[in-house]
N, C-alpha and C. Protein backbone atom coordinates (compact mmCIF):
# COMPACT_ATOMS: atom_id res chain seq x y z
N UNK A 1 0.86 -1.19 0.00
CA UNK A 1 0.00 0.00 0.00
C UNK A 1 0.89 1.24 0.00
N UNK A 2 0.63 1.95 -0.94
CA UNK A 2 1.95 3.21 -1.16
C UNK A 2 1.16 4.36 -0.07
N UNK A 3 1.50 5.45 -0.04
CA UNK A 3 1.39 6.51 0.77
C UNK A 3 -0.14 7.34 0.41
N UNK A 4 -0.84 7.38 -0.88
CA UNK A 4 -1.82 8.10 -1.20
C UNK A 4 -2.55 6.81 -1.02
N UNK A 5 -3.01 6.00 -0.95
CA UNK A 5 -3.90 4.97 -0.91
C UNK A 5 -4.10 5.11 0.89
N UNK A 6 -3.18 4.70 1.45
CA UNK A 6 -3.32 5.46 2.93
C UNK A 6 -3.98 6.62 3.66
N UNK A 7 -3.29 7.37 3.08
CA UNK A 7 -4.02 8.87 3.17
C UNK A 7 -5.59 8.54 2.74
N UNK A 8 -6.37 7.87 1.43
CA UNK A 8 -7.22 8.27 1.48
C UNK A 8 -8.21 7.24 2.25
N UNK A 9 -7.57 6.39 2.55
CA UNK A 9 -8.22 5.63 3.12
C UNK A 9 -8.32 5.75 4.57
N UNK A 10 -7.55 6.83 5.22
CA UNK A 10 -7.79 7.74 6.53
C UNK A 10 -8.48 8.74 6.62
N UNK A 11 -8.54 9.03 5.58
CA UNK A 11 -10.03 9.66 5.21
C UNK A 11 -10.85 9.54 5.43
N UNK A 12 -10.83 8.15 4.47
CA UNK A 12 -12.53 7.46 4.46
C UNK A 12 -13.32 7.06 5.73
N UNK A 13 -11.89 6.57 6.65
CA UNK A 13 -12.52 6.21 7.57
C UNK A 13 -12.79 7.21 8.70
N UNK A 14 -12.28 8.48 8.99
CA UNK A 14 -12.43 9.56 9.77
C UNK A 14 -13.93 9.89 9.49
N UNK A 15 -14.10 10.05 7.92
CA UNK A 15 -15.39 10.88 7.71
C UNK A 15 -16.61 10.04 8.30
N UNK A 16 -16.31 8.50 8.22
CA UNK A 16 -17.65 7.65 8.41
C UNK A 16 -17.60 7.79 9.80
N UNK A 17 -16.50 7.97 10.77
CA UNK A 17 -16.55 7.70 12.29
C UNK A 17 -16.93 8.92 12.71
N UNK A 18 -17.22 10.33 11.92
CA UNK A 18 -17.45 11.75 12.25
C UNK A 18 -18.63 11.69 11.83
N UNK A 19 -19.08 11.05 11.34
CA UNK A 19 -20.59 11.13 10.25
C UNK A 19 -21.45 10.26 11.52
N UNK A 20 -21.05 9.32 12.00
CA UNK A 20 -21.79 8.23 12.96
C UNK A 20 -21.52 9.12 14.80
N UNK A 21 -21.02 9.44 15.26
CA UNK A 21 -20.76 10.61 16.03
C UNK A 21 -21.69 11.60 16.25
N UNK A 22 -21.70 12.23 14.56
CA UNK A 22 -22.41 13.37 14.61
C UNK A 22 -24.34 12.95 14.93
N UNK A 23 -24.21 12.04 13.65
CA UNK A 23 -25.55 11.18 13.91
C UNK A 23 -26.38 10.66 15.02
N UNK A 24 -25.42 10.44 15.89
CA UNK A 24 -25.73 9.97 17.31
C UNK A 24 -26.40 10.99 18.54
N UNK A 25 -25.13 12.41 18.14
CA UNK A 25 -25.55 13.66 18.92
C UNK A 25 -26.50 14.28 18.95
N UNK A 26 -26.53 14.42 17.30
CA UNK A 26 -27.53 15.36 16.26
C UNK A 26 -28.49 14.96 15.56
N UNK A 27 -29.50 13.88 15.65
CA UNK A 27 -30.29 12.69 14.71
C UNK A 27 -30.58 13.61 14.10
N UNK A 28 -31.51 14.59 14.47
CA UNK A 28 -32.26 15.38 13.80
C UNK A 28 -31.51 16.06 12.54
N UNK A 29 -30.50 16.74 12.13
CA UNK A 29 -29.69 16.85 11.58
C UNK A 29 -29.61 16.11 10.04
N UNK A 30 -29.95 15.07 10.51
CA UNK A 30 -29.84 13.62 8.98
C UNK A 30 -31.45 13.34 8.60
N UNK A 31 -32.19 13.92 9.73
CA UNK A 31 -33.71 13.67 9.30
C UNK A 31 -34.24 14.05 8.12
């Protein structure tokens, strides 16, 4: 796995664990 495949795949996974977080706090928000 080279260095940009990494990166975006720390991405990917930040956004889904910030997205499920937010979801949790804020339901209403995604309603």
């Amino acid at each position: 796995m080279n260095t940009i495949t990494a990166v975006i795949g720390l991405i990917i996974v930040v956004a889904l664990v910030a997205y499920l977080i937010i979801s949790l706090i804020d339901p209403e928000r995604f309603a």
